[in-house]
C-alpha atoms as a PDB file:
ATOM      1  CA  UNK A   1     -92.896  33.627 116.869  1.00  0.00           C
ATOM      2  CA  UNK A   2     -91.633  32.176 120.132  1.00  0.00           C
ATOM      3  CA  UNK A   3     -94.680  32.856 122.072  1.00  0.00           C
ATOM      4  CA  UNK A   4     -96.736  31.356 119.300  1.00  0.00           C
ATOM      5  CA  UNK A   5     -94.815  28.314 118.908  1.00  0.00           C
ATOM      6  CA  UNK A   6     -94.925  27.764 122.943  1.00  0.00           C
ATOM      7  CA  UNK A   7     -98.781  28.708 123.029  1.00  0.00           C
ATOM      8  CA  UNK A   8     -99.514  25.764 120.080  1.00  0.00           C
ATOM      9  CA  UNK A   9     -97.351  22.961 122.697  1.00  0.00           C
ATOM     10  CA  UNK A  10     -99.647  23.982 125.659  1.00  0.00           C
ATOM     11  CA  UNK A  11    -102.906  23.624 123.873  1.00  0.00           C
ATOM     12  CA  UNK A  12    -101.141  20.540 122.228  1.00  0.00           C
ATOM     13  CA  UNK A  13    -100.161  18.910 125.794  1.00  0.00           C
ATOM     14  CA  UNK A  14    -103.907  20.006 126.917  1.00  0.00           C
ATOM     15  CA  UNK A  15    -105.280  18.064 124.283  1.00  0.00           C
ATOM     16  CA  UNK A  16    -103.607  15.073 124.313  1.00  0.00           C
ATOM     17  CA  UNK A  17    -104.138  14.786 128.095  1.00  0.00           C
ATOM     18  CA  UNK A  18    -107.959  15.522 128.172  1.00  0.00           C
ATOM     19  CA  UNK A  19    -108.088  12.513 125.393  1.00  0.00           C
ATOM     20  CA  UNK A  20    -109.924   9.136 126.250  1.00  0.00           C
ATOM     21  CA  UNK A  21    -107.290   6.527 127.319  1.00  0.00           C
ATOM     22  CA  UNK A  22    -107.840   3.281 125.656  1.00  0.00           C
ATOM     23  CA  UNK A  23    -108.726   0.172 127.378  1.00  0.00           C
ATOM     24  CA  UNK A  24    -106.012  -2.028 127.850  1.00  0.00           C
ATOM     25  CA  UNK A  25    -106.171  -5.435 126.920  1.00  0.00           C
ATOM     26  CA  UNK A  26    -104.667  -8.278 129.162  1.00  0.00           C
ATOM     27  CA  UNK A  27    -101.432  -8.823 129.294  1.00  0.00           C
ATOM     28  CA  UNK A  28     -99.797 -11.923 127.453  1.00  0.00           C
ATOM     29  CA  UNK A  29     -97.059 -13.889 129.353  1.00  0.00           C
ATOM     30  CA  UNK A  30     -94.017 -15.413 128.028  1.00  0.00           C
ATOM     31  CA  UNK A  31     -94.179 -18.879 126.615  1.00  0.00           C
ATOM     32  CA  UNK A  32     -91.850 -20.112 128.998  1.00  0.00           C
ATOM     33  CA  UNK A  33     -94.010 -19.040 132.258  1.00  0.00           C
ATOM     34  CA  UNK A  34     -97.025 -20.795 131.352  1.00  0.00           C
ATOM     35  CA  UNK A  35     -97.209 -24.003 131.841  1.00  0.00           C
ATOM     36  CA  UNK A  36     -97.313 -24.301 135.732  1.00  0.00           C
ATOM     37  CA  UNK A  37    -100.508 -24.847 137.966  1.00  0.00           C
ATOM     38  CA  UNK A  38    -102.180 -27.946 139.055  1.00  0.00           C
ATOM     39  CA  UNK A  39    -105.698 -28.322 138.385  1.00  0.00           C
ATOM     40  CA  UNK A  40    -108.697 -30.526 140.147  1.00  0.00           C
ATOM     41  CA  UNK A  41    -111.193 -31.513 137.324  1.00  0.00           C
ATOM     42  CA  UNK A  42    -114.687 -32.930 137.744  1.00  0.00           C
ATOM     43  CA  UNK A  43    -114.641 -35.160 135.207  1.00  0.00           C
ATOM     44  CA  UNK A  44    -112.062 -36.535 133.364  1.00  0.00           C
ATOM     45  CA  UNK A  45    -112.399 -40.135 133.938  1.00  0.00           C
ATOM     46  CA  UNK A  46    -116.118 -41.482 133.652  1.00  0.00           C
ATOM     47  CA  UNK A  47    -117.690 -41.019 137.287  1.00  0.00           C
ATOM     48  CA  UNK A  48    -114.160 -39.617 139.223  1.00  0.00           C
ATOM     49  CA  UNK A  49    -112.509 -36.713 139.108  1.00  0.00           C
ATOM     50  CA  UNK A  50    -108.402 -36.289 138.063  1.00  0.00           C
ATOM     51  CA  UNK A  51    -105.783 -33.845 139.159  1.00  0.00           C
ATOM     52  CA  UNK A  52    -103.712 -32.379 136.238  1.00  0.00           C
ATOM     53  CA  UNK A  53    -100.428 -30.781 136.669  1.00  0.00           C
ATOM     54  CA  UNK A  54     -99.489 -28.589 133.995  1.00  0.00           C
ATOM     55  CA  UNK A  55     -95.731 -28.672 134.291  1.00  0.00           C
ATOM     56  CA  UNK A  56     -95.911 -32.474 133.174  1.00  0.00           C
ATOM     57  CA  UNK A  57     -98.865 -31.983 130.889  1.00  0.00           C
ATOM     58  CA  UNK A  58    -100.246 -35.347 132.872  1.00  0.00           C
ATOM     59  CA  UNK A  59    -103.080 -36.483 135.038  1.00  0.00           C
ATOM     60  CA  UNK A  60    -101.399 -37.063 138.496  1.00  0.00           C
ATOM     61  CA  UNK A  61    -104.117 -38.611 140.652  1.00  0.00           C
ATOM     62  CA  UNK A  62    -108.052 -40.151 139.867  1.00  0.00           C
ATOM     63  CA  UNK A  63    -110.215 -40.157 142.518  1.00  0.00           C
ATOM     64  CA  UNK A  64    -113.115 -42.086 141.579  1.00  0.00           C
ATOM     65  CA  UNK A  65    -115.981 -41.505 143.259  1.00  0.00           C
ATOM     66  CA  UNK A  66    -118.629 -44.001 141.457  1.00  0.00           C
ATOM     67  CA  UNK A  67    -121.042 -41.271 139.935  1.00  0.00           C
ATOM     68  CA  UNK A  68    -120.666 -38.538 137.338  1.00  0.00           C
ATOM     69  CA  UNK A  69    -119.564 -34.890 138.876  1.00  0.00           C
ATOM     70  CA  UNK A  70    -119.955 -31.860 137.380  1.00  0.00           C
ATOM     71  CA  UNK A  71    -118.516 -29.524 139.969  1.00  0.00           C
ATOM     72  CA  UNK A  72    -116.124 -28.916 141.920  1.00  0.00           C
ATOM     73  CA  UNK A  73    -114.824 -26.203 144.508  1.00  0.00           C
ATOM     74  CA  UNK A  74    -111.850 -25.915 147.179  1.00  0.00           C
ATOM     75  CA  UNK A  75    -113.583 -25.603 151.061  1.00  0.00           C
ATOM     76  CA  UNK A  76    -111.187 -22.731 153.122  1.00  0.00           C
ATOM     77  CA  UNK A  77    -108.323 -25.620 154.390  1.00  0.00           C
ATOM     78  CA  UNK A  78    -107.542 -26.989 150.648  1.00  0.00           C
ATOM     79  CA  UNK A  79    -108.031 -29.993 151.983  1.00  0.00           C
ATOM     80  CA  UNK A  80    -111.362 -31.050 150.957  1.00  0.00           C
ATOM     81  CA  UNK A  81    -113.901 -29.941 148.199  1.00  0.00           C
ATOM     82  CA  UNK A  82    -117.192 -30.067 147.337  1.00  0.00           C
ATOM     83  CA  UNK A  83    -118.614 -31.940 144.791  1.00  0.00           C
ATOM     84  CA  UNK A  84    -121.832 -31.233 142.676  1.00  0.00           C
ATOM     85  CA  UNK A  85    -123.721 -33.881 141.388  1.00  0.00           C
ATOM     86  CA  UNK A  86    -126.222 -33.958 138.113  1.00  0.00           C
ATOM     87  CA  UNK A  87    -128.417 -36.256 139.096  1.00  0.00           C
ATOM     88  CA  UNK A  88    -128.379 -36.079 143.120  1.00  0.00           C
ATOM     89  CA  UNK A  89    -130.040 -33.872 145.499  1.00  0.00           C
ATOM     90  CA  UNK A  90    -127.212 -33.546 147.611  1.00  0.00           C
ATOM     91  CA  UNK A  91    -123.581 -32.177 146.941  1.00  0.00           C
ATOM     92  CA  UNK A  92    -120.612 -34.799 148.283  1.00  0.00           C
ATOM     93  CA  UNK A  93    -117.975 -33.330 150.828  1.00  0.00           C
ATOM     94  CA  UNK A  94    -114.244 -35.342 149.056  1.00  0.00           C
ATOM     95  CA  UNK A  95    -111.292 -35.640 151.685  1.00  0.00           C
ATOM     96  CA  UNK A  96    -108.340 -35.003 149.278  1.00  0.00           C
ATOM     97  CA  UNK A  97    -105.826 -36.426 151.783  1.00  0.00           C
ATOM     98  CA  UNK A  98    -107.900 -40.066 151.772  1.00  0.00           C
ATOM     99  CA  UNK A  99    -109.953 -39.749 148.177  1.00  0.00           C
ATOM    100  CA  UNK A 100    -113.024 -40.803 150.731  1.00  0.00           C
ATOM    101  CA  UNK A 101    -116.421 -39.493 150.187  1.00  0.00           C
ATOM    102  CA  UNK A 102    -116.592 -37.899 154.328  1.00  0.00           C
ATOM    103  CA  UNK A 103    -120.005 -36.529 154.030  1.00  0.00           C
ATOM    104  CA  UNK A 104    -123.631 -36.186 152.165  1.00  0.00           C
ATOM    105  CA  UNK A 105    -125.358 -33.132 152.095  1.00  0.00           C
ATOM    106  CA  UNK A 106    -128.769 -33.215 151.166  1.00  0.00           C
ATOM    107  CA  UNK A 107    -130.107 -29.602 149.620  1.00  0.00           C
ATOM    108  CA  UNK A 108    -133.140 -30.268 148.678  1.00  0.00           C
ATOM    109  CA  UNK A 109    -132.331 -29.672 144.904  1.00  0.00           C
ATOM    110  CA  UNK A 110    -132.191 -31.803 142.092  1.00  0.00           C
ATOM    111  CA  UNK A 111    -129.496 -31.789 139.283  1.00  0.00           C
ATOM    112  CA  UNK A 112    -126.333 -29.288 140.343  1.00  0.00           C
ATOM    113  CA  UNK A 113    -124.342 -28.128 137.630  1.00  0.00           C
ATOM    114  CA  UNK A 114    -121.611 -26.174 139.846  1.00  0.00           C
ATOM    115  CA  UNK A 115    -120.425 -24.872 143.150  1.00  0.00           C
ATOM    116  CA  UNK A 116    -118.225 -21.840 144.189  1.00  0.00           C
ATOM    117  CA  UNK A 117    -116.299 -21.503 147.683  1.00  0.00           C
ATOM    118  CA  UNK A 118    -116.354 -17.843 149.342  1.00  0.00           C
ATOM    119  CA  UNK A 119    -114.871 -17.655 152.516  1.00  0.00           C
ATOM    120  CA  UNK A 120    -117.032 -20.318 154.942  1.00  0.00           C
ATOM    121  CA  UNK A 121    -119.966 -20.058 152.156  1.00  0.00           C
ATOM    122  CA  UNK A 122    -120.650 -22.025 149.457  1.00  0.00           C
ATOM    123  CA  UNK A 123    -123.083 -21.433 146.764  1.00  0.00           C
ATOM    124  CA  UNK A 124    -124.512 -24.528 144.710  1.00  0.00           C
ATOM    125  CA  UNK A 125    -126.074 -24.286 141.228  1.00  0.00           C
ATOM    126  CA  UNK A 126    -129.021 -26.158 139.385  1.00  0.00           C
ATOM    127  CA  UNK A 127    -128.957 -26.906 135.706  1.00  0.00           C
ATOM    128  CA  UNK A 128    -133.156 -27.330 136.402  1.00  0.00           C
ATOM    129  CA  UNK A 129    -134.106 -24.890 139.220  1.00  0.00           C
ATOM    130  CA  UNK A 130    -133.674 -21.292 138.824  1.00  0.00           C
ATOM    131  CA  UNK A 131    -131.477 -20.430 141.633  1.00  0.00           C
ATOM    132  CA  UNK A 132    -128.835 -21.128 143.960  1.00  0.00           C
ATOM    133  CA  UNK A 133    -128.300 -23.119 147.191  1.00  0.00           C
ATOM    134  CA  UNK A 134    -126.517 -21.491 149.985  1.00  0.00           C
ATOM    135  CA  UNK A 135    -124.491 -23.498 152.707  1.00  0.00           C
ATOM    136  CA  UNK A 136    -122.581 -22.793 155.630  1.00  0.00           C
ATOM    137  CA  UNK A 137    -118.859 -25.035 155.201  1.00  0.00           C
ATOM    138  CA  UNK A 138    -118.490 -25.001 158.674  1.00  0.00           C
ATOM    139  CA  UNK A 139    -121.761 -27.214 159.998  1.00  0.00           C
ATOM    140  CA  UNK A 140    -122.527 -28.396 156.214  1.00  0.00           C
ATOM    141  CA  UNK A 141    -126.104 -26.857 156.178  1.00  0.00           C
ATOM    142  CA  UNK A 142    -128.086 -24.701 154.073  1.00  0.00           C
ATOM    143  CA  UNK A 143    -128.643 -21.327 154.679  1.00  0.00           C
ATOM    144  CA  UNK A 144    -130.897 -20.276 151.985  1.00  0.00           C
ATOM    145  CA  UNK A 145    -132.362 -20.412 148.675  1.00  0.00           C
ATOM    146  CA  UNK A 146    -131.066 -17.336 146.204  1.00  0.00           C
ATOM    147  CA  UNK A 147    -134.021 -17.104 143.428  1.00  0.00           C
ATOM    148  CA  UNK A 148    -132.821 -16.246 139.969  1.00  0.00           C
ATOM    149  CA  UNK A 149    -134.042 -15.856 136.547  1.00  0.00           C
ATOM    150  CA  UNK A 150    -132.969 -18.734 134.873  1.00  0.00           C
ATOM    151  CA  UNK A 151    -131.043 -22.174 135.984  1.00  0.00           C
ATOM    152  CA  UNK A 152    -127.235 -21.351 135.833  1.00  0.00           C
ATOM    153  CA  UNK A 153    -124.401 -23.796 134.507  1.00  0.00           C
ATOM    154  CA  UNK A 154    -121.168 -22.055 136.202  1.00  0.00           C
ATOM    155  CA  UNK A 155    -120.213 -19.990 138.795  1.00  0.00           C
ATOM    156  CA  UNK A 156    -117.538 -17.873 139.490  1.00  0.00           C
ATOM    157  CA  UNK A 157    -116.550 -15.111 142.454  1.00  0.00           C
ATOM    158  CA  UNK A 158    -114.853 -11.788 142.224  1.00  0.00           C
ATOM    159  CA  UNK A 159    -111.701 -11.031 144.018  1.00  0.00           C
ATOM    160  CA  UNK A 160    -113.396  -9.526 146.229  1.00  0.00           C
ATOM    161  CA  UNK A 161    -115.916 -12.344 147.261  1.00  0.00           C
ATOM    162  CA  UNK A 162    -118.755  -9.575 147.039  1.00  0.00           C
ATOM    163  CA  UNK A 163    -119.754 -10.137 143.274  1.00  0.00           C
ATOM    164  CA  UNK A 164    -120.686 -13.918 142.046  1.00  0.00           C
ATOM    165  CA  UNK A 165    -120.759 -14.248 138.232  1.00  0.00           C
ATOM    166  CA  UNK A 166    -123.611 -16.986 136.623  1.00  0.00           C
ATOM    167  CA  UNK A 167    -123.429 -17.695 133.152  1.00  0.00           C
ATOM    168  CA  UNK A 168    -127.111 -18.712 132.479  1.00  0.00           C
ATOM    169  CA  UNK A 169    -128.365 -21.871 130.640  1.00  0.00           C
ATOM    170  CA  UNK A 170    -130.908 -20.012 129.145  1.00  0.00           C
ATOM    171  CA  UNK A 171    -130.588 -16.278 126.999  1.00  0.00           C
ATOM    172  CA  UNK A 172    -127.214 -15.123 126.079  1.00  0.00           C
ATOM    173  CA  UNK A 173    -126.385 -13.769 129.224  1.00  0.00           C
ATOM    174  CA  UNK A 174    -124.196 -13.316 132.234  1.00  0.00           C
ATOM    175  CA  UNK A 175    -125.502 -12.192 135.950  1.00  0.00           C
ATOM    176  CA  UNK A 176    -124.119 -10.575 138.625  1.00  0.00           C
ATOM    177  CA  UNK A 177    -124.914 -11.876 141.981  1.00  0.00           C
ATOM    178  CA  UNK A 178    -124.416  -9.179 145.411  1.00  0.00           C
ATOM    179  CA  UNK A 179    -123.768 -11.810 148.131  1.00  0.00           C
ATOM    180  CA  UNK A 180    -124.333  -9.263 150.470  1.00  0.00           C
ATOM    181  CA  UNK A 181    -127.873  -9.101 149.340  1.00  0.00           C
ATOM    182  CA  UNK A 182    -128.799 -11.942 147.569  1.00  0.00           C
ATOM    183  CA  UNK A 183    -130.102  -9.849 144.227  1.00  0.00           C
ATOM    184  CA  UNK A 184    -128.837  -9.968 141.031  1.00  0.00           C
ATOM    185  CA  UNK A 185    -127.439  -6.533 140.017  1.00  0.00           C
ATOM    186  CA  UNK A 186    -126.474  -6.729 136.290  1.00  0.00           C
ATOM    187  CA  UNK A 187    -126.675  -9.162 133.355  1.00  0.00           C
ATOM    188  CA  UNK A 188    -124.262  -8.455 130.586  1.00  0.00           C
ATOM    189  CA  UNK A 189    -125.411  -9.549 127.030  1.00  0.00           C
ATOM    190  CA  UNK A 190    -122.315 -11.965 125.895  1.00  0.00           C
ATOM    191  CA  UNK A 191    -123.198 -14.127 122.688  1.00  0.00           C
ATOM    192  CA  UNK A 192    -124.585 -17.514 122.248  1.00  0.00           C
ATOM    193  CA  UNK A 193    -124.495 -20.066 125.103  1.00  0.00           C
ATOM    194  CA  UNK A 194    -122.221 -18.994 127.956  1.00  0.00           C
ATOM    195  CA  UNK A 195    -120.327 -21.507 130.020  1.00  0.00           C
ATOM    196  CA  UNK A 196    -117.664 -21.507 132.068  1.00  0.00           C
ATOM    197  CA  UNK A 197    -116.359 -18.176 133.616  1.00  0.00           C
ATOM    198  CA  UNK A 198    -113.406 -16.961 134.992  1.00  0.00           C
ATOM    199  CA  UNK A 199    -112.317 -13.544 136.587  1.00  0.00           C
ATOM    200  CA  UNK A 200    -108.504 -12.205 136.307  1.00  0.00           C
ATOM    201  CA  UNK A 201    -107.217 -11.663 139.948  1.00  0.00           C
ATOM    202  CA  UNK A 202    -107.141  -8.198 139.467  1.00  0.00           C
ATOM    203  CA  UNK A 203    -110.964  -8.236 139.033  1.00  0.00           C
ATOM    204  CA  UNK A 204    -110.359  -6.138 135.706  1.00  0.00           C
ATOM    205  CA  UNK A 205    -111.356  -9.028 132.785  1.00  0.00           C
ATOM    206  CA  UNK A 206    -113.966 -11.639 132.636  1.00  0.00           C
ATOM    207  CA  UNK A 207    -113.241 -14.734 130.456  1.00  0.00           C
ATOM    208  CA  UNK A 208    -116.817 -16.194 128.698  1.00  0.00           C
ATOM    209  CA  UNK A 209    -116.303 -19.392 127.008  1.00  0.00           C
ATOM    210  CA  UNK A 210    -119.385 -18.915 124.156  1.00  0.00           C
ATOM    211  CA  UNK A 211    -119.937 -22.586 124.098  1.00  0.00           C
ATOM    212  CA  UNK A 212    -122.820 -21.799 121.054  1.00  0.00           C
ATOM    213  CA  UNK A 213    -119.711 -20.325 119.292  1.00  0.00           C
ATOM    214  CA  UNK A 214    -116.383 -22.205 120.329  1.00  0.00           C
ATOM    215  CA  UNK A 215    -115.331 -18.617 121.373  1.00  0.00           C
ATOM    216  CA  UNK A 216    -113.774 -17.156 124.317  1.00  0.00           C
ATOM    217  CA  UNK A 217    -114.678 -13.631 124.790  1.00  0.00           C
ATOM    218  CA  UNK A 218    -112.927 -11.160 127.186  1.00  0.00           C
ATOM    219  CA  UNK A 219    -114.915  -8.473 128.501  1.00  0.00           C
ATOM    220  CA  UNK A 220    -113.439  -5.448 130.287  1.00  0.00           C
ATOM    221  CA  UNK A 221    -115.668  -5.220 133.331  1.00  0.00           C
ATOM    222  CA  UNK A 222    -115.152  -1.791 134.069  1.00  0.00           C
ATOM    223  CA  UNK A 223    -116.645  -0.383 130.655  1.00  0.00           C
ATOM    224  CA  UNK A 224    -118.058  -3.929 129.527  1.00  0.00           C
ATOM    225  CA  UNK A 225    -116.267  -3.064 126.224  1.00  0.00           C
ATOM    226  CA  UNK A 226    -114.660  -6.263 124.557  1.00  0.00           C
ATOM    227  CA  UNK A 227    -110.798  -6.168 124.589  1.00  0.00           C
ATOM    228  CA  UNK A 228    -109.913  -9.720 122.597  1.00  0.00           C
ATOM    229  CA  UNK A 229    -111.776 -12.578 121.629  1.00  0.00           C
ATOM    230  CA  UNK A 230    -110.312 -16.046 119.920  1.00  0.00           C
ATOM    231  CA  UNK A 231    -111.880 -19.335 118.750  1.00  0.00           C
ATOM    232  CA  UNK A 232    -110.950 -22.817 119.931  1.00  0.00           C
ATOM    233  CA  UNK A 233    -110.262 -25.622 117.843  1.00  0.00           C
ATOM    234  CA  UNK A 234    -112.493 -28.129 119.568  1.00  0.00           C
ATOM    235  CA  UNK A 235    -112.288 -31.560 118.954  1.00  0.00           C
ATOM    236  CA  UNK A 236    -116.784 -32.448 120.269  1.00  0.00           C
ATOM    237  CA  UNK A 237    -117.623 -28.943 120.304  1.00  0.00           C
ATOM    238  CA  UNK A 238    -118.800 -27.778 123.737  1.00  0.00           C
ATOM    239  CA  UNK A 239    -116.294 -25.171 125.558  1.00  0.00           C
ATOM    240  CA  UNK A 240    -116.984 -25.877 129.303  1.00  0.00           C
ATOM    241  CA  UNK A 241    -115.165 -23.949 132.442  1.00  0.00           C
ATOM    242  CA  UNK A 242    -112.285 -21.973 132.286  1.00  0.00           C
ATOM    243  CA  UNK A 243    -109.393 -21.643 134.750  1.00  0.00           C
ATOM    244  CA  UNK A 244    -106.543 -19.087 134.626  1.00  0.00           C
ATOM    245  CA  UNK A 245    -103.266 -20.659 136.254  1.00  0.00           C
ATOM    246  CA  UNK A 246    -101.039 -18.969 138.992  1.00  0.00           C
ATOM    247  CA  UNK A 247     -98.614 -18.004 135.503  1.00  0.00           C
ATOM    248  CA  UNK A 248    -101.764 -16.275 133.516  1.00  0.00           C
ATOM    249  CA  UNK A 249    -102.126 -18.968 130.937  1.00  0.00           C
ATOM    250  CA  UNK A 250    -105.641 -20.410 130.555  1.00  0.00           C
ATOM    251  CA  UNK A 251    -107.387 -23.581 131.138  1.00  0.00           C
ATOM    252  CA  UNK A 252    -109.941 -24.312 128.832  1.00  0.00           C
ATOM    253  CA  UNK A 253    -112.234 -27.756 129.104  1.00  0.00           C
ATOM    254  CA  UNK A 254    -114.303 -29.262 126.484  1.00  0.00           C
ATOM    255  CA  UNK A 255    -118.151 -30.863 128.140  1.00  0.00           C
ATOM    256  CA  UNK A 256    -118.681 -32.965 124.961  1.00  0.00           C
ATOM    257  CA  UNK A 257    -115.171 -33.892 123.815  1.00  0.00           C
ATOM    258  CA  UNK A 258    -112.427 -34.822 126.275  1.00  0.00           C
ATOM    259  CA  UNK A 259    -109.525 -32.315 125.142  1.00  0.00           C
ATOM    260  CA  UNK A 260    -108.520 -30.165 128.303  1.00  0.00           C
ATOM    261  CA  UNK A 261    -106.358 -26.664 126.420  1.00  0.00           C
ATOM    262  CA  UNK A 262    -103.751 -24.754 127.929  1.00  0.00           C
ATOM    263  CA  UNK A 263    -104.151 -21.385 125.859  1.00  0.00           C
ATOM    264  CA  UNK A 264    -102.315 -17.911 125.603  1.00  0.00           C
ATOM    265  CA  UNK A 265    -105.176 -15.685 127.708  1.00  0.00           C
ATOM    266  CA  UNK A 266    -104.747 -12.852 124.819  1.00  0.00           C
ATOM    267  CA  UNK A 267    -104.330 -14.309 121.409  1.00  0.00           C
ATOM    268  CA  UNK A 268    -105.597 -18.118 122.151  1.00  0.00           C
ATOM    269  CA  UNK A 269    -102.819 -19.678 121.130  1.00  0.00           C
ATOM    270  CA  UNK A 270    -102.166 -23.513 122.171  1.00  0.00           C
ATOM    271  CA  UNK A 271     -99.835 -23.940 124.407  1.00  0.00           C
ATOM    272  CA  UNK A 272    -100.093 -27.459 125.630  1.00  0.00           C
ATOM    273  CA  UNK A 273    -103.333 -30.185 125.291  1.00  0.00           C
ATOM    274  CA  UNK A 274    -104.128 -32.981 126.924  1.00  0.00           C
ATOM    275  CA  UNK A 275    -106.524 -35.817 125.954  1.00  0.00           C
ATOM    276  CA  UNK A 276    -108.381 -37.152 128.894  1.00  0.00           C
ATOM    277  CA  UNK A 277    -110.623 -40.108 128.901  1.00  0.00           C
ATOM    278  CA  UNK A 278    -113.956 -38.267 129.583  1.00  0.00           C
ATOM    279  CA  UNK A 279    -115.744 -34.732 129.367  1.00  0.00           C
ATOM    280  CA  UNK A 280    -114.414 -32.603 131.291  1.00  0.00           C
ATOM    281  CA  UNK A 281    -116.648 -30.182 133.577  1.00  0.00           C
ATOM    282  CA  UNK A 282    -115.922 -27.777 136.386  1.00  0.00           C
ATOM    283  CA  UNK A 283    -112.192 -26.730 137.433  1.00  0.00           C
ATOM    284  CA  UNK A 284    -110.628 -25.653 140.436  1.00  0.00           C
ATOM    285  CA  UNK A 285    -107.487 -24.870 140.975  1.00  0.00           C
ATOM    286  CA  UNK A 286    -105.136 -26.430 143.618  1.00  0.00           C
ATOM    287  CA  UNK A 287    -102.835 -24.695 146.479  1.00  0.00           C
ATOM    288  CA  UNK A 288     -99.611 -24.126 144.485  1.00  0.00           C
ATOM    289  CA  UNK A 289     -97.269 -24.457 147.733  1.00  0.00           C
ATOM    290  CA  UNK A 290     -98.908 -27.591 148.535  1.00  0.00           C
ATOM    291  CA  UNK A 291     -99.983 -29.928 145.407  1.00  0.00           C
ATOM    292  CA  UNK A 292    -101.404 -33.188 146.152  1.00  0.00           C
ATOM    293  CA  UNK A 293     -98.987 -36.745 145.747  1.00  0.00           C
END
């Protein structure tokens, strides 16, 4: 009976370990960790952008740049950013120190919806043209045009700065860019009307604000199974980008209404909201050590 009884645990422990482990969803934080992180928003305040810090649940500084932006990325010093600009052919260069405009760069395309910083490269969007704009940061030019299949709203790198995610403006879709190449390797079906985008640090989740849906999905991205998904209470409708702070909470904007969420990453629950006094478009967030007065 002994040898039976131990046989039955080692098939037992055999079992259980050969079993299919579960994807894990992300992890929640406590309440009380997640309401740091300062934020640059295009948008905001009609044709500027504002800096929100989360601690004070306040807009900080404007900087008001006399046209409407819709995106917005850190260059390498965190000193500067780029701007993207709807109805422009050029993308702005905005000296954070001063709030001055220091530089117009013409790229040829009309109507950018966003633009993502990797390493000295940035990559500008079109909400008209189907592709992306390449520029060197370091002498402001373009380096080439990256053809895609439809225009793109938002952007967002891996951890990695190999992999750039698009959410398209047409389809209910997702790419995935190879920088190394220029090719787009994957689309992942998401729902109706992807938006803004954003990309744990670990590079395990993607965030997809379904702004056909007022729904933020969260995809595992190493089985592209979906591990949580909550709705948002918008004021306009319109879920714009996303932006998960240094703490894990997440930024959500709204592109029609002017309510900028500060939401549990799992469950979507409200943690803090802020009214601001126009839509509010592309996010980036700000050097934690440093801030901005």
């Amino acid at each position: 009976m002994r040898r039976t009884r131990t046989g039955l645990w080692v098939f037992l422990l055999v079992l259980a370990m050969a079993a299919p482990v579960p994807a894990q969803e992300p992890a929640a934080r406590p309440p009380g960790e997640q309401d740091r992180g300062t934020l640059l928003v295009a948008g905001g305040e009609p044709n500027a952008l504002v800096v929100v810090d989360w601690e004070a649940a306040a807009v900080v500084r404007t900087f008001s740049v006399g046209t409407e932006v819709r995106g917005c990325a850190l260059l390498p010093d965190g000193r500067a950013a780029y701007l993207a600009l709807p109805f422009e052919d050029e993308l702005w260069r905005l000296n954070l120190d001063t709030g001055e405009v220091e530089a117009l760069i013409s790229t040829g395309v009309q109507g950018h919806s966003s633009v993502a910083v990797v390493g000295n490269t940035a990559y500008a969007a079109s909400a008209r043209e189907p592709l992306l704009v390449q520029l060197d940061v370091s002498t402001d030019r373009v380096t080439r045009f990256i053809p895609l299949t439809a225009p793109v709203h938002m952007l967002r790198p891996d951890p990695t700065g190999r992999f750039l995610y698009v959410s398209f403006a047409q389809g209910q879709r997702v790419g995935v860019l190879d920088l190394d190449t220029g090719t787009l390797v994957r689309e992942i079906p998401v729902g109706r009307a992807p938006y803004g985008l954003e990309i744990s640090r670990d590079g395990r989740w993607l965030y997809v604000a379904l702004r056909g849906e007022d729904r933020i999905l969260v995809l595992d991205l190493e089985t592209l199974q979906e591990v949580a998904s909550f709705y948002v209470n918008v004021t306009r409708g319109g879920l714009g980008d996303l932006q998960l702070l240094p703490s894990g909470a997440l930024a959500v904007g709204e592109t029609y209404g002017r309510t900028l969420w500060l939401l549990d990453p799992l469950t979507g629950e409200t943690r803090k909201r802020l009214v601001l006094a126009a839509p509010i478009h592309q996010m980036a967030l700000l050097p934690e050590a440093e801030g901005l007065p």
